[in-house]
Structures are given as structure tokens and as C-alpha cells.
N, C-alpha and C. Protein backbone atom coordinates (compact mmCIF):
# COMPACT_ATOMS: atom_id res chain seq x y z
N UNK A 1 -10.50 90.75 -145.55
CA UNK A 1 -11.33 90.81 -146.73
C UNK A 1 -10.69 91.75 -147.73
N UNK A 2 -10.58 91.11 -149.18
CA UNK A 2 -10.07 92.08 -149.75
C UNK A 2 -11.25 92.24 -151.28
N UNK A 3 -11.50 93.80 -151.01
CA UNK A 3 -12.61 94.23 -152.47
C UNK A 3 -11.30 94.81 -153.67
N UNK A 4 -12.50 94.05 -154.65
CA UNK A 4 -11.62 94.60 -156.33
C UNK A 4 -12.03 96.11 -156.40
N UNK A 5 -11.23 97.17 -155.56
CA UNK A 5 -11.66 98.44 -155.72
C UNK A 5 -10.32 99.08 -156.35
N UNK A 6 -9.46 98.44 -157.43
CA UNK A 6 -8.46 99.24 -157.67
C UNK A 6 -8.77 100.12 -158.73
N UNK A 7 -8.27 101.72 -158.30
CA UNK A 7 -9.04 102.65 -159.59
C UNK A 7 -9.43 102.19 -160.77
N UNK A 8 -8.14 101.21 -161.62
CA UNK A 8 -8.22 100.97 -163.06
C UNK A 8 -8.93 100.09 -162.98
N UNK A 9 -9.27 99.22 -162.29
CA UNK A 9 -10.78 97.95 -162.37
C UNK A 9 -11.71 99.00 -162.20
N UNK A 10 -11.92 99.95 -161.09
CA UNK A 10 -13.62 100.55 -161.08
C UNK A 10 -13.64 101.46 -162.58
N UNK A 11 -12.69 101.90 -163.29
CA UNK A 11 -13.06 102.63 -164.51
C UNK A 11 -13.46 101.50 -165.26
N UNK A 12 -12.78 100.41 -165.70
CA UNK A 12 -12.66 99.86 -167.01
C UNK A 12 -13.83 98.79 -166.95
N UNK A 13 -14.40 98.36 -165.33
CA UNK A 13 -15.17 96.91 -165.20
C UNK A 13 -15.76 97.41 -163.94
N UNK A 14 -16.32 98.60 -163.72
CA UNK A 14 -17.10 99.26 -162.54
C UNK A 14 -18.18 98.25 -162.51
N UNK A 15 -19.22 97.54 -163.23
CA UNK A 15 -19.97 96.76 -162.60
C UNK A 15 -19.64 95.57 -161.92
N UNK A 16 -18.71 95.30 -162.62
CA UNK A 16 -17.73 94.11 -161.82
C UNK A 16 -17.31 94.63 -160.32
N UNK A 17 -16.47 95.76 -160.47
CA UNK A 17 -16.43 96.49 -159.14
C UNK A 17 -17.26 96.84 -158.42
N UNK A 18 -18.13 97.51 -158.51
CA UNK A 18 -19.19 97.52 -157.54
C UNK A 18 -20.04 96.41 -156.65
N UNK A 19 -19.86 95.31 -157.71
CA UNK A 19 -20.77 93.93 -157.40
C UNK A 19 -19.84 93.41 -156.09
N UNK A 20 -18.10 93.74 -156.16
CA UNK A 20 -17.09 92.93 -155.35
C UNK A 20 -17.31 93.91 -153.98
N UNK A 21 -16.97 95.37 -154.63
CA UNK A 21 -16.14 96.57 -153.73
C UNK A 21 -17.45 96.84 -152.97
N UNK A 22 -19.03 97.18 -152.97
CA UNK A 22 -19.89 98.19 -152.75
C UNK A 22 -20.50 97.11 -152.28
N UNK A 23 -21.16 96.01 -153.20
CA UNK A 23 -22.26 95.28 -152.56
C UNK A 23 -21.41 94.27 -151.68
N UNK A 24 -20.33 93.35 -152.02
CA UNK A 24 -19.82 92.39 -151.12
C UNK A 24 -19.57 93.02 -150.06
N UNK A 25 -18.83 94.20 -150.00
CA UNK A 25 -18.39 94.81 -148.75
C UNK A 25 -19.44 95.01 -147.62
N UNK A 26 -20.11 95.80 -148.33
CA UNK A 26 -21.53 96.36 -147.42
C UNK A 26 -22.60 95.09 -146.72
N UNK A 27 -22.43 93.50 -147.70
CA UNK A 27 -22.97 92.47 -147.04
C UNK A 27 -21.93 92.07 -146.25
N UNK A 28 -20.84 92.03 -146.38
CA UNK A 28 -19.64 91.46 -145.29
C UNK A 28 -19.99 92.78 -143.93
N UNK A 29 -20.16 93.76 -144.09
CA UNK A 29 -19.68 94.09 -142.65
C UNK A 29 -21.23 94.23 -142.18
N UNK A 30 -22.44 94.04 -142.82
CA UNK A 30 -23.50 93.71 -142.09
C UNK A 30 -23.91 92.34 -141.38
N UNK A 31 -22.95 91.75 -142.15
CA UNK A 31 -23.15 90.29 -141.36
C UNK A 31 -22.21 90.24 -140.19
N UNK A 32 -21.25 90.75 -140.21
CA UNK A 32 -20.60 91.08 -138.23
C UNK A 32 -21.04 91.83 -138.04
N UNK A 33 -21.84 92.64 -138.47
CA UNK A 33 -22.57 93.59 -137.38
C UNK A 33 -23.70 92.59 -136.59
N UNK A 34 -24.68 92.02 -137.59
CA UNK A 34 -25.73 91.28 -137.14
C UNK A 34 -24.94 89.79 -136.62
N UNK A 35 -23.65 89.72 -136.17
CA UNK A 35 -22.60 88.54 -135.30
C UNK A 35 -22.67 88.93 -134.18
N UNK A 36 -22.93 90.79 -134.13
CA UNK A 36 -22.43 90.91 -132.80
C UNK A 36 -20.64 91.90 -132.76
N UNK A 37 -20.51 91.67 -133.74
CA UNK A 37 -18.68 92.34 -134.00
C UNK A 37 -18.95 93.79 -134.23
N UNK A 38 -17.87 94.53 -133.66
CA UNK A 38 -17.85 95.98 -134.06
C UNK A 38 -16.91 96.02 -135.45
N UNK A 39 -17.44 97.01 -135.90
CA UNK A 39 -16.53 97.22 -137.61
C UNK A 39 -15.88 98.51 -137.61
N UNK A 40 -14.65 98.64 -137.59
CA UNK A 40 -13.97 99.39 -138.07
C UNK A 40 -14.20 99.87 -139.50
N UNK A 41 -14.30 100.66 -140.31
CA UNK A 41 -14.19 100.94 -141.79
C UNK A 41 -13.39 102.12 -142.17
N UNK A 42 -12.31 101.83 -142.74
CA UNK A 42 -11.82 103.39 -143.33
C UNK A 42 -10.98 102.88 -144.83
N UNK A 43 -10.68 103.81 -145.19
CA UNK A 43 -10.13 103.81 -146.65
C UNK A 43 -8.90 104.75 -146.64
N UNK A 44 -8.04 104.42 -147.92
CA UNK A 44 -6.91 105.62 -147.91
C UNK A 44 -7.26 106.38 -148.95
N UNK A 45 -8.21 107.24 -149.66
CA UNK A 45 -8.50 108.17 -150.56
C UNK A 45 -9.23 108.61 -150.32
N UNK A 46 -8.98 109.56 -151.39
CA UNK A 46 -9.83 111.39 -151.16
C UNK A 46 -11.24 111.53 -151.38
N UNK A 47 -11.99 111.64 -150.24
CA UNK A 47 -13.58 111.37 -150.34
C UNK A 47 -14.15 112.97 -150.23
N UNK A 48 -13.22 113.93 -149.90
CA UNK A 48 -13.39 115.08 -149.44
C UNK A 48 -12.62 115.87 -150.89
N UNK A 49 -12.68 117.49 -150.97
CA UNK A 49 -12.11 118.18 -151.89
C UNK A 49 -10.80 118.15 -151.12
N UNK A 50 -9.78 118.58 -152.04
CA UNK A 50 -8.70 119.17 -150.83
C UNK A 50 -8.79 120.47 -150.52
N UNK A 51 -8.41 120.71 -149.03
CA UNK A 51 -8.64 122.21 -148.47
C UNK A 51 -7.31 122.29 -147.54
N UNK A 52 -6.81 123.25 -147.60
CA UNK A 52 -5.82 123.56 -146.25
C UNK A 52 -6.20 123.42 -144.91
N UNK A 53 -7.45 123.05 -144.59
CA UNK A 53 -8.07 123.23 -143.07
C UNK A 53 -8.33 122.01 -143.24
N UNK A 54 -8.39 121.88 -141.54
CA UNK A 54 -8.74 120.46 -141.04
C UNK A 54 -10.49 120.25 -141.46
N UNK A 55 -10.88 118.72 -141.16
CA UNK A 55 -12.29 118.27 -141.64
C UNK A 55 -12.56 117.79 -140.37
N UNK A 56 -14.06 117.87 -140.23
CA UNK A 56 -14.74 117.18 -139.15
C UNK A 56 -15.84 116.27 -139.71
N UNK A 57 -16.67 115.83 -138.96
CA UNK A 57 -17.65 114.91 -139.75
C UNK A 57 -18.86 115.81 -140.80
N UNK A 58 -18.76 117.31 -140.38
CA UNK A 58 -19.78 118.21 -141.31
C UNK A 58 -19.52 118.41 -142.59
N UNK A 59 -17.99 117.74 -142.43
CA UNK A 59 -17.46 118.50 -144.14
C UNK A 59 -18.14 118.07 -144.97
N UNK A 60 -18.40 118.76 -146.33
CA UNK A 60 -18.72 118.26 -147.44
C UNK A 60 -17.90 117.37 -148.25
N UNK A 61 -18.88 116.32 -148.57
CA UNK A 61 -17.86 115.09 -149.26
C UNK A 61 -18.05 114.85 -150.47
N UNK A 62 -16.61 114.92 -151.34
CA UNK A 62 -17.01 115.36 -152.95
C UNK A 62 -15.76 114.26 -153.24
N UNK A 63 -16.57 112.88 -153.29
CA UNK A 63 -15.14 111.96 -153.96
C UNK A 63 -14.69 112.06 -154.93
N UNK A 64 -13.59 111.89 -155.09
CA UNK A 64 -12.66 112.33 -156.39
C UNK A 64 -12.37 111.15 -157.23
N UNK A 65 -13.38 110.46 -158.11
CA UNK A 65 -12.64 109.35 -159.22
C UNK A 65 -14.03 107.62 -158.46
N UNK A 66 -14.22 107.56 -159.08
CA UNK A 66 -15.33 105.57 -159.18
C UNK A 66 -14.75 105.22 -158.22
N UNK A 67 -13.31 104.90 -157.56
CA UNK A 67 -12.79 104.82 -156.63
C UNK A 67 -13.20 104.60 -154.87
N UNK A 68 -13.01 106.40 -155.29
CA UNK A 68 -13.50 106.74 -153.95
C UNK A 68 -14.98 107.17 -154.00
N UNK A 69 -15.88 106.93 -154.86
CA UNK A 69 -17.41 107.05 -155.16
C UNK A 69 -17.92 105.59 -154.30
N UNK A 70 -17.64 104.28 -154.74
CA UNK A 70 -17.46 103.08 -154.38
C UNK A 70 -17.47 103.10 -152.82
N UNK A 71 -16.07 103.78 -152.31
CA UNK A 71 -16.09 103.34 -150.97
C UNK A 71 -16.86 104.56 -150.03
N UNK A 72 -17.37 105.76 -150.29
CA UNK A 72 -18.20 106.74 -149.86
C UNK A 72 -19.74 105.80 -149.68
N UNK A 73 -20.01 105.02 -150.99
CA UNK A 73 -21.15 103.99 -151.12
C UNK A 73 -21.50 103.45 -149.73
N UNK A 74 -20.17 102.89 -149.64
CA UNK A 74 -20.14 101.77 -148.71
C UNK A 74 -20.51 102.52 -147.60
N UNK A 75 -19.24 103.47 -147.01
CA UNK A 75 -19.62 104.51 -146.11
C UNK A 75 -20.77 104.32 -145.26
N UNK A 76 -21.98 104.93 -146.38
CA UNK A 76 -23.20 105.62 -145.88
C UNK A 76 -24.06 104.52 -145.54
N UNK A 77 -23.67 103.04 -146.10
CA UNK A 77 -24.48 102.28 -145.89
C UNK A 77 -24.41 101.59 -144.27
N UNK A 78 -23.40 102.17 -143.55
CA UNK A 78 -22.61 101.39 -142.16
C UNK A 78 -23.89 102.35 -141.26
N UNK A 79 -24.19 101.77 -140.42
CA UNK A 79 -24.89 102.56 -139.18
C UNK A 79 -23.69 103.45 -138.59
N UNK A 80 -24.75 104.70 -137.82
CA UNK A 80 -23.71 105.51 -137.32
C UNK A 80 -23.35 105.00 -136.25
């Protein structure tokens, strides 16, 4: 599956993005969840500040840019 989450689409056409990246996503991996499939989810950007120390799941999460706001979205919407 691929979402329109590229930075310069979520600045310039964020409702467009969100509709692909936040809501398609979040209905795609609820529908293998409710299949029965386990979901992997991760992203490659900065959802966290940068710090010299390692992060655990307590860290505080301060996404940096529509981007990574988008896929934090998604994130919270996955069961733990």
C-alpha cells in the first residue's frame, strides 16, 4: 500500500493528503486487523524531538512538519 504522504503534497494539498495518508491508511490496516492479519506499522521520520538519549515508548512525541503529524495520526489510531 502506498499513501500520498510526501512532505511537499501534505504542505501544499494536506486535505488531499490526509484523505489518502491518515484516513485510507487507518481504514486499510483496520480492515486486516478485522481479517484476522497482524499489522506491522512504522515510518522513517521524526515523530519525537531530537535528543542524544535513547527513546522508549514514554517519550514525548513532538512531530516535526504535516508529515510526520499525518503518520503520528495514524499511529494512535492502531490498537495497542
Amino acid at each position: 500500500m502506498v499513501a500520498i504522504l510526501v512532505s511537499d503534497i501534505c504542505v501544499n494539498e494536506y486535505e488531499r493528503a490526509w484523505r489518502v495518508g491518515v484516513q485510507g491508511t487507518s481504514s486499510f490496516v483496520q480492515s486486516a486487523i478485522d481479517w484476522g492479519s497482524r499489522v506491522v506499522f512504522f515510518f522513517s521520520v521524526a515523530v519525537f524531538d531530537e535528543h542524544l538519549y535513547e527513546f522508549d515508548e514514554k517519550a514525548v512525541c513532538n512531530p516535526a512538519g504535516e508529515y510526520a503529524e499525518m503518520k503520528r495520526e495514524v499511529e494512535q489510531k492502531l490498537p495497542s
